[in-house]
N, C-alpha and C. Protein backbone atom coordinates (compact mmCIF):
# COMPACT_ATOMS: atom_id res chain seq x y z
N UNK A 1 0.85 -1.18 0.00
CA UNK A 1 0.00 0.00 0.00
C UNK A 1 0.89 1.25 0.00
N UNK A 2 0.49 2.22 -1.04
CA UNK A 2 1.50 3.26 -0.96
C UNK A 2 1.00 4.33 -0.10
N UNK A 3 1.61 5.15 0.54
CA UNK A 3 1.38 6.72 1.11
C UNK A 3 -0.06 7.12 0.57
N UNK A 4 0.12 7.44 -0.36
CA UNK A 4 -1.27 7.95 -1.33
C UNK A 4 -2.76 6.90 -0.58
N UNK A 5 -2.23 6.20 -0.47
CA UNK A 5 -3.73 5.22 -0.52
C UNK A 5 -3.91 4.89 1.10
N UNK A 6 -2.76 4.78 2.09
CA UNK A 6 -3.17 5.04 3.03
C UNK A 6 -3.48 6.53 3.69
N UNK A 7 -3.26 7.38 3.19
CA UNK A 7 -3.73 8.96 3.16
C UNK A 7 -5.67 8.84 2.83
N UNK A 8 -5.70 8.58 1.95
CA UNK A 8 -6.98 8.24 1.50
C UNK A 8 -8.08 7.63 2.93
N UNK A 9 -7.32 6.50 3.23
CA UNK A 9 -7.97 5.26 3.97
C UNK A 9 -8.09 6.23 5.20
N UNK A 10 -7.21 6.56 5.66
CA UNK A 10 -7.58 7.73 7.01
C UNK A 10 -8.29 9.17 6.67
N UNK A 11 -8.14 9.40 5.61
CA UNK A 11 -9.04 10.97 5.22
C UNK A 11 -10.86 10.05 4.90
N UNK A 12 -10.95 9.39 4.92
CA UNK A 12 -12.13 8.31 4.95
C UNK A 12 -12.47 7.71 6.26
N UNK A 13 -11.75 7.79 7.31
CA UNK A 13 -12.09 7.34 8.19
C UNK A 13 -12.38 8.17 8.82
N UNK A 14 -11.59 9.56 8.88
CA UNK A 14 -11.67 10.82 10.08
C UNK A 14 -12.90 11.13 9.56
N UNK A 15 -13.33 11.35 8.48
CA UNK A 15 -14.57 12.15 7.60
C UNK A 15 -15.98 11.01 7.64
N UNK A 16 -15.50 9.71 8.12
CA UNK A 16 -16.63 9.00 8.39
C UNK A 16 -17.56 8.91 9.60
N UNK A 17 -15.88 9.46 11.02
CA UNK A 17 -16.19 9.30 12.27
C UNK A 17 -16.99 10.50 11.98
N UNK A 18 -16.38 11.52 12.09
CA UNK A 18 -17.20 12.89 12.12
C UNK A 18 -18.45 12.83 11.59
N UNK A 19 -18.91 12.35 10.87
CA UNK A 19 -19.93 12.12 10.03
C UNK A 19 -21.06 11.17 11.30
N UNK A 20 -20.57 10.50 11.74
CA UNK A 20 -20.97 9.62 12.74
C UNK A 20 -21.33 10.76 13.88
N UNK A 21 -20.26 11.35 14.28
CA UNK A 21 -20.12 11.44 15.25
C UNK A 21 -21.03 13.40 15.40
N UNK A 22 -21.29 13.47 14.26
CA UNK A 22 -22.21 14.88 14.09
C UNK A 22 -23.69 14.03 14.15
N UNK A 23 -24.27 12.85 13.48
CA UNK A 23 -25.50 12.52 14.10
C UNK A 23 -25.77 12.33 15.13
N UNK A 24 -24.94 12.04 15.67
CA UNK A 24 -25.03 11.84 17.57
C UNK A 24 -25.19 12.87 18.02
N UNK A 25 -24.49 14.33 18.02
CA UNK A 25 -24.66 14.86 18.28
C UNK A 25 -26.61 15.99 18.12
N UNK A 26 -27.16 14.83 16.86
CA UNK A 26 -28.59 15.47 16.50
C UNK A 26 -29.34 14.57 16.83
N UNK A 27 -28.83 13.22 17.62
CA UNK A 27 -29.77 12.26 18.04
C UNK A 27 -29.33 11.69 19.02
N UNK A 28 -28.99 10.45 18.80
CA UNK A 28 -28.43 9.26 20.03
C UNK A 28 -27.34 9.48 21.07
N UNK A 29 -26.91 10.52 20.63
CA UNK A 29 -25.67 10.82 22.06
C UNK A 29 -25.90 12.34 22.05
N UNK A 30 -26.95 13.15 22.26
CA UNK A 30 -27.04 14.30 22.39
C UNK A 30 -26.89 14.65 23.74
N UNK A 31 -27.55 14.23 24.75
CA UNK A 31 -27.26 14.15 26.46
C UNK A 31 -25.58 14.23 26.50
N UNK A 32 -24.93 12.81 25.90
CA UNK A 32 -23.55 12.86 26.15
C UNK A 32 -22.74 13.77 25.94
N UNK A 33 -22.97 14.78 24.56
CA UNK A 33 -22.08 15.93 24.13
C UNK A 33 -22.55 17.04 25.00
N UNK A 34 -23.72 16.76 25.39
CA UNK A 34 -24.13 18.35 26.42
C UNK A 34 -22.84 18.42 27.33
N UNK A 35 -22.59 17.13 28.19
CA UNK A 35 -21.39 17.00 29.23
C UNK A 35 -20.19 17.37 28.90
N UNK A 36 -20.25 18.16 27.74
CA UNK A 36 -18.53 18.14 26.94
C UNK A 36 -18.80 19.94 26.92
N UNK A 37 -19.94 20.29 26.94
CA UNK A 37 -20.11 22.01 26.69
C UNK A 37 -19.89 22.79 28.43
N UNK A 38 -18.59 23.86 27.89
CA UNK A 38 -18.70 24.25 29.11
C UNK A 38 -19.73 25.26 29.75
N UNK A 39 -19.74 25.42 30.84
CA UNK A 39 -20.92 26.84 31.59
C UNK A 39 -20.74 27.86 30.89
N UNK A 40 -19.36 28.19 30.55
CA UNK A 40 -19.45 30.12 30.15
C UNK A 40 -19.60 29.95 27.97
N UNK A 41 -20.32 29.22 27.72
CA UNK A 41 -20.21 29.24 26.65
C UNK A 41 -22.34 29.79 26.51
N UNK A 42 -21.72 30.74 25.84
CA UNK A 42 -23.18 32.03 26.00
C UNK A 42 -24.83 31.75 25.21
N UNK A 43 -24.72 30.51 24.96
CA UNK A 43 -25.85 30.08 24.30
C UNK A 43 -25.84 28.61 24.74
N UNK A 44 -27.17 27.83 25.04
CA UNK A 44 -27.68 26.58 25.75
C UNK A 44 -26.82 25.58 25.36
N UNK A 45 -26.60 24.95 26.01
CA UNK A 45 -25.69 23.40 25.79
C UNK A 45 -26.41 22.51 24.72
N UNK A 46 -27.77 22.39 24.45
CA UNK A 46 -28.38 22.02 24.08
C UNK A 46 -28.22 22.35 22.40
N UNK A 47 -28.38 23.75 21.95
CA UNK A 47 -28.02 24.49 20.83
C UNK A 47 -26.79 24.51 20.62
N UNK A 48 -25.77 24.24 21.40
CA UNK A 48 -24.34 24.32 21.21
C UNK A 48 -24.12 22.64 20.63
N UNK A 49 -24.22 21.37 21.22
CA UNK A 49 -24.26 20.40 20.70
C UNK A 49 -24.96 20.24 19.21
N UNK A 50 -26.04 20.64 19.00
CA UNK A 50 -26.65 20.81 17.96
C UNK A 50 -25.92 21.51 16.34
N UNK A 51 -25.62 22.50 17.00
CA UNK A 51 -24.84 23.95 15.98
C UNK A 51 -23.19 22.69 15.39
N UNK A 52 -22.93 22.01 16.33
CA UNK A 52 -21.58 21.15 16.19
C UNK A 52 -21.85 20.05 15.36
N UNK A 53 -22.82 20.14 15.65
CA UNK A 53 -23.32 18.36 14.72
C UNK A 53 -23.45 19.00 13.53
N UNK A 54 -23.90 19.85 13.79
CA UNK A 54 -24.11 20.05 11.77
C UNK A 54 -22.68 20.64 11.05
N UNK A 55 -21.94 21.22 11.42
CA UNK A 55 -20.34 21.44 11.65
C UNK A 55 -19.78 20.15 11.37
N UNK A 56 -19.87 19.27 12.02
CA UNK A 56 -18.59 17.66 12.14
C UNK A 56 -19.63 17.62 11.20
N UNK A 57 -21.09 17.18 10.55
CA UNK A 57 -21.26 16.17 8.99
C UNK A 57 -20.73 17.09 8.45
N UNK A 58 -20.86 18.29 8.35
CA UNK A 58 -20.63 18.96 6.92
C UNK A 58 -18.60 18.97 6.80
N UNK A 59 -17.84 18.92 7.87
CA UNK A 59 -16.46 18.89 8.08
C UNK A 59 -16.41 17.47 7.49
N UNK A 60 -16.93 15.87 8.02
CA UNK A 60 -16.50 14.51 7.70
C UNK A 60 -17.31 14.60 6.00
N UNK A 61 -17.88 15.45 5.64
CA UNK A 61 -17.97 14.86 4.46
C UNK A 61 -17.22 15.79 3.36
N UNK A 62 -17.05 16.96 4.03
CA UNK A 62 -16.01 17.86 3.27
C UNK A 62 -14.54 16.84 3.10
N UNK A 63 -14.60 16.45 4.15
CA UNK A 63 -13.11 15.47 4.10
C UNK A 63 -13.19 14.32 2.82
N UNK A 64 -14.40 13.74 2.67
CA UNK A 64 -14.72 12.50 2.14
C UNK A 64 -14.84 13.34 0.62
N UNK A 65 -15.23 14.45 0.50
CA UNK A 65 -15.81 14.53 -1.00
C UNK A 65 -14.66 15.50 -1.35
N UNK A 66 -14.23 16.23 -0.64
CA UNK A 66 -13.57 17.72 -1.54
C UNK A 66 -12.38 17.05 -2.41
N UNK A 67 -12.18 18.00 -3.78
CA UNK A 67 -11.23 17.91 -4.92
C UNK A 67 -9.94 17.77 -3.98
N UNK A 68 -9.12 16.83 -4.54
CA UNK A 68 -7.66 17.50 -4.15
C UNK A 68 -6.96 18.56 -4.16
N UNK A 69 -6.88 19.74 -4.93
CA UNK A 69 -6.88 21.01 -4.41
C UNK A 69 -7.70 21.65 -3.71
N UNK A 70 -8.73 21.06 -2.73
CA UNK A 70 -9.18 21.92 -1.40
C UNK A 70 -8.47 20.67 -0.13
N UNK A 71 -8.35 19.97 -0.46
CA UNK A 71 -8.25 18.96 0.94
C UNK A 71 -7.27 19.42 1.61
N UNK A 72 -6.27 19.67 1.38
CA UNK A 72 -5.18 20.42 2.68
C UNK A 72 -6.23 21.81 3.56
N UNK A 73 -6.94 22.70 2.49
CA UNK A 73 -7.95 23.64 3.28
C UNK A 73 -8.21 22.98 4.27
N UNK A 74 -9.70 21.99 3.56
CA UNK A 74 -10.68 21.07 4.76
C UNK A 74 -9.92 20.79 5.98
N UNK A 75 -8.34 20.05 5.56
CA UNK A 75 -7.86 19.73 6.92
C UNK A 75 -7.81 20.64 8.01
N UNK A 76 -6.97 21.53 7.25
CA UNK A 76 -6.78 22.56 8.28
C UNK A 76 -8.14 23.07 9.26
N UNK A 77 -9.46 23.42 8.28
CA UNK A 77 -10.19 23.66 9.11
C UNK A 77 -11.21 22.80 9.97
N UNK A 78 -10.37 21.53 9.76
CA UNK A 78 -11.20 20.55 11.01
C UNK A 78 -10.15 20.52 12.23
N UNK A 79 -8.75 20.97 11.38
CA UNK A 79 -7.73 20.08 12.98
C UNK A 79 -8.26 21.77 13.47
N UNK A 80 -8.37 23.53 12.90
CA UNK A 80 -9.00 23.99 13.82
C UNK A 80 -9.96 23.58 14.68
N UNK A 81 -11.10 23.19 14.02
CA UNK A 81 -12.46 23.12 14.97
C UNK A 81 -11.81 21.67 16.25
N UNK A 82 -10.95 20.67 16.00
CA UNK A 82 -11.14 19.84 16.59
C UNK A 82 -9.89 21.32 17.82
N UNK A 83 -9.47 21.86 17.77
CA UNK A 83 -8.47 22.85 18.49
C UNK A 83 -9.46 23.85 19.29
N UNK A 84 -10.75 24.21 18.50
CA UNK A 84 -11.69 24.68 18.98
C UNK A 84 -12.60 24.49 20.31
N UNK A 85 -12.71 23.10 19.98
CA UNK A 85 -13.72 22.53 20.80
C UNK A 85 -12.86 21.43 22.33
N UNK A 86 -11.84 21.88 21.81
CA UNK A 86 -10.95 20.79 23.13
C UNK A 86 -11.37 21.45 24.55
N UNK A 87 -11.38 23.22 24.89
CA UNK A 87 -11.95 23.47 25.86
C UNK A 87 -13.30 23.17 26.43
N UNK A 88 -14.01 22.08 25.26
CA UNK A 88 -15.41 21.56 26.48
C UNK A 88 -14.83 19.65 26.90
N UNK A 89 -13.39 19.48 26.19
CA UNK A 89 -12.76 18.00 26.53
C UNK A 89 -12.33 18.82 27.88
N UNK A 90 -11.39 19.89 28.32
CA UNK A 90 -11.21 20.24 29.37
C UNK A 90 -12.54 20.65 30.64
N UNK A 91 -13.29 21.27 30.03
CA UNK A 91 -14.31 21.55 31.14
C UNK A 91 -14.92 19.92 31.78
N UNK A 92 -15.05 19.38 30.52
CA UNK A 92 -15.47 17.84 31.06
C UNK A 92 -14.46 17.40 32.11
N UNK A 93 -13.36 17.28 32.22
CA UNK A 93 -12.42 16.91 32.63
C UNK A 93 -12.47 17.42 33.84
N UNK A 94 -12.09 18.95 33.99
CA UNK A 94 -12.51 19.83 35.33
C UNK A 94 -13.69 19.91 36.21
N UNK A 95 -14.95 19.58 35.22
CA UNK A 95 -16.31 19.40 36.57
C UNK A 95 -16.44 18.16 36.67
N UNK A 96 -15.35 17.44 36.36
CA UNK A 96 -16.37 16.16 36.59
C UNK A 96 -17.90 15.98 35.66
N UNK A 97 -17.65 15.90 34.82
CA UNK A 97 -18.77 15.55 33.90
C UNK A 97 -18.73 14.43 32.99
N UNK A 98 -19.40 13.50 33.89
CA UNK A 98 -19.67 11.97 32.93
C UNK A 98 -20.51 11.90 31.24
N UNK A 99 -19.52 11.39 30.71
CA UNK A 99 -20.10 11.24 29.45
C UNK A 99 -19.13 10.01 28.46
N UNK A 100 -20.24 9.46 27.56
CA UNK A 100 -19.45 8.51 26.83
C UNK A 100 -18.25 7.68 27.58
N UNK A 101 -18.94 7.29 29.10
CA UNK A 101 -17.93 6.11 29.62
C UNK A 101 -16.90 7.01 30.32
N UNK A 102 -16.72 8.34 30.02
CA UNK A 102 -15.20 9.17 30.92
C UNK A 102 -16.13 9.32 32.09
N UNK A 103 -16.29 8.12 32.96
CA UNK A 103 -16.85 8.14 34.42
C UNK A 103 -15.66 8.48 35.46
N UNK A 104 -14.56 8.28 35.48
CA UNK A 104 -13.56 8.42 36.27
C UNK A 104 -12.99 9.70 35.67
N UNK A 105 -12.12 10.72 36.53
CA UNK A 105 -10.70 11.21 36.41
C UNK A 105 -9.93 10.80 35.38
N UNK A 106 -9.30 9.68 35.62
CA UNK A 106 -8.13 9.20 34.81
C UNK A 106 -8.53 9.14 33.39
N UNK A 107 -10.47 8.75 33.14
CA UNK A 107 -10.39 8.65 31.58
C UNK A 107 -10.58 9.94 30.92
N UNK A 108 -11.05 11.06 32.17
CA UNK A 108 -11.60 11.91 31.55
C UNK A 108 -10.19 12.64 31.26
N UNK A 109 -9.10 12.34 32.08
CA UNK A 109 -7.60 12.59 31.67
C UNK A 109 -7.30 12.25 30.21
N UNK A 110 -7.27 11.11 30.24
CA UNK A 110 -7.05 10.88 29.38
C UNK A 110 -7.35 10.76 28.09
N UNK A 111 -8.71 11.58 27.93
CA UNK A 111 -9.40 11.89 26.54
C UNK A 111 -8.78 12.96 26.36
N UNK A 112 -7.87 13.93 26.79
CA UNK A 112 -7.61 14.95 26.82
C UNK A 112 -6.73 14.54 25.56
N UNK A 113 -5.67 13.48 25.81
CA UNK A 113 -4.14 13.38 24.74
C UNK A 113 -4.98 12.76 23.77
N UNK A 114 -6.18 12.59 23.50
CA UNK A 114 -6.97 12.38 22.05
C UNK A 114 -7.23 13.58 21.01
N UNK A 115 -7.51 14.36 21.50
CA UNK A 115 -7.56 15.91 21.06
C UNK A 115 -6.09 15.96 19.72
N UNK A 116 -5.19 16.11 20.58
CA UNK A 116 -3.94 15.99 19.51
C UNK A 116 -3.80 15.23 18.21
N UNK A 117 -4.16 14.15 18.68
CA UNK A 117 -4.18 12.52 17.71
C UNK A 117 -5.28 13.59 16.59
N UNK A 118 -6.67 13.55 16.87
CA UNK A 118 -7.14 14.14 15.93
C UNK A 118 -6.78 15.18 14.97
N UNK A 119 -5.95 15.80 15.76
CA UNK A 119 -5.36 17.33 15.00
C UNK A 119 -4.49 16.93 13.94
N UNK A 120 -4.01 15.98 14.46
CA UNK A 120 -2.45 16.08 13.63
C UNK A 120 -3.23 14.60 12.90
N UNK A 121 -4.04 13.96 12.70
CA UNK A 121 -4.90 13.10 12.03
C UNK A 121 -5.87 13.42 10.69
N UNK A 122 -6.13 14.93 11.48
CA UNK A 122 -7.13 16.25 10.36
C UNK A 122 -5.72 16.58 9.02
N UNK A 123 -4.85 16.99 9.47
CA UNK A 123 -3.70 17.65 8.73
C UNK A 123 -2.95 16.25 7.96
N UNK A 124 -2.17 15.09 8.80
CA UNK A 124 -1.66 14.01 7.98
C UNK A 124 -2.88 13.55 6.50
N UNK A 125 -3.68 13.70 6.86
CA UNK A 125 -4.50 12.84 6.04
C UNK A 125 -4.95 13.63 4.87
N UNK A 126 -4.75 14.95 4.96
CA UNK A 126 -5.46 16.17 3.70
C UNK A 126 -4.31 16.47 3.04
N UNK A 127 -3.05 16.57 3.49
CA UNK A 127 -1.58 17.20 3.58
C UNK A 127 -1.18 16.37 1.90
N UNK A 128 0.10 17.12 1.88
CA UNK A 128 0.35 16.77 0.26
C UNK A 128 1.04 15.45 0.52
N UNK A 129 0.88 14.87 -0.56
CA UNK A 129 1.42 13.48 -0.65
C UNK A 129 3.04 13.15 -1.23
């Protein structure tokens, strides 16, 4: 398998999760992403999960469909948003806010060094070949 084609296989996977992971946010894990929005963020947790979901499909499928001269763009502006949104991985972390299984400290620690993986996951995968 060359570079090229595993580039592909992960710009298909990040753009699938997101894709996934923006319906959840408009259905089946909507409760769970509320726990990820922090207090001082100036509009309802509720509308804030919502406003994101439609953000991550339209980001995982920008990933999946855009020409090769936009895909380094797309990347960039998902490893932003995923840079964006890490302060409600921290607020989770800081109140104690259970969600998606981070019932303890240590996991909610440790969703934190996931944040990165994504970033630099958004950029490897759009980036020139």
């Amino acid at each position: 398998m060359n570079n090229s084609h595993i580039q592909k296989i992960a710009r298909y996977g990040l753009g699938t999760f997101l894709v996934v992971a923006g319906i959840g946010h408009l259905t089946f894990a909507r409760k769970e992403f509320q726990a990820q929005v922090p207090d001082w963020v100036p509009i309802s947790k509720d509308d804030t999960v919502v406003y994101s979901g439609f953000v991550e499909i339209a980001l995982g499928a920008a990933l999946i469909l855009a020409p090769a001269k936009q895909r380094s763009k797309v990347g960039k502006i998902a490893a932003a948003f995923f840079t964006a949104v890490f302060p409600g991985n921290i607020a989770q972390y800081k109140d104690r806010r259970d969600g998606f299984g981070l019932d303890t400290d240590g996991k909610r620690l440790a969703r934190l060094f996931f944040q990165p993986v994504l970033v630099a996951w958004a950029l490897k995968s759009t980036g020139k070949r």
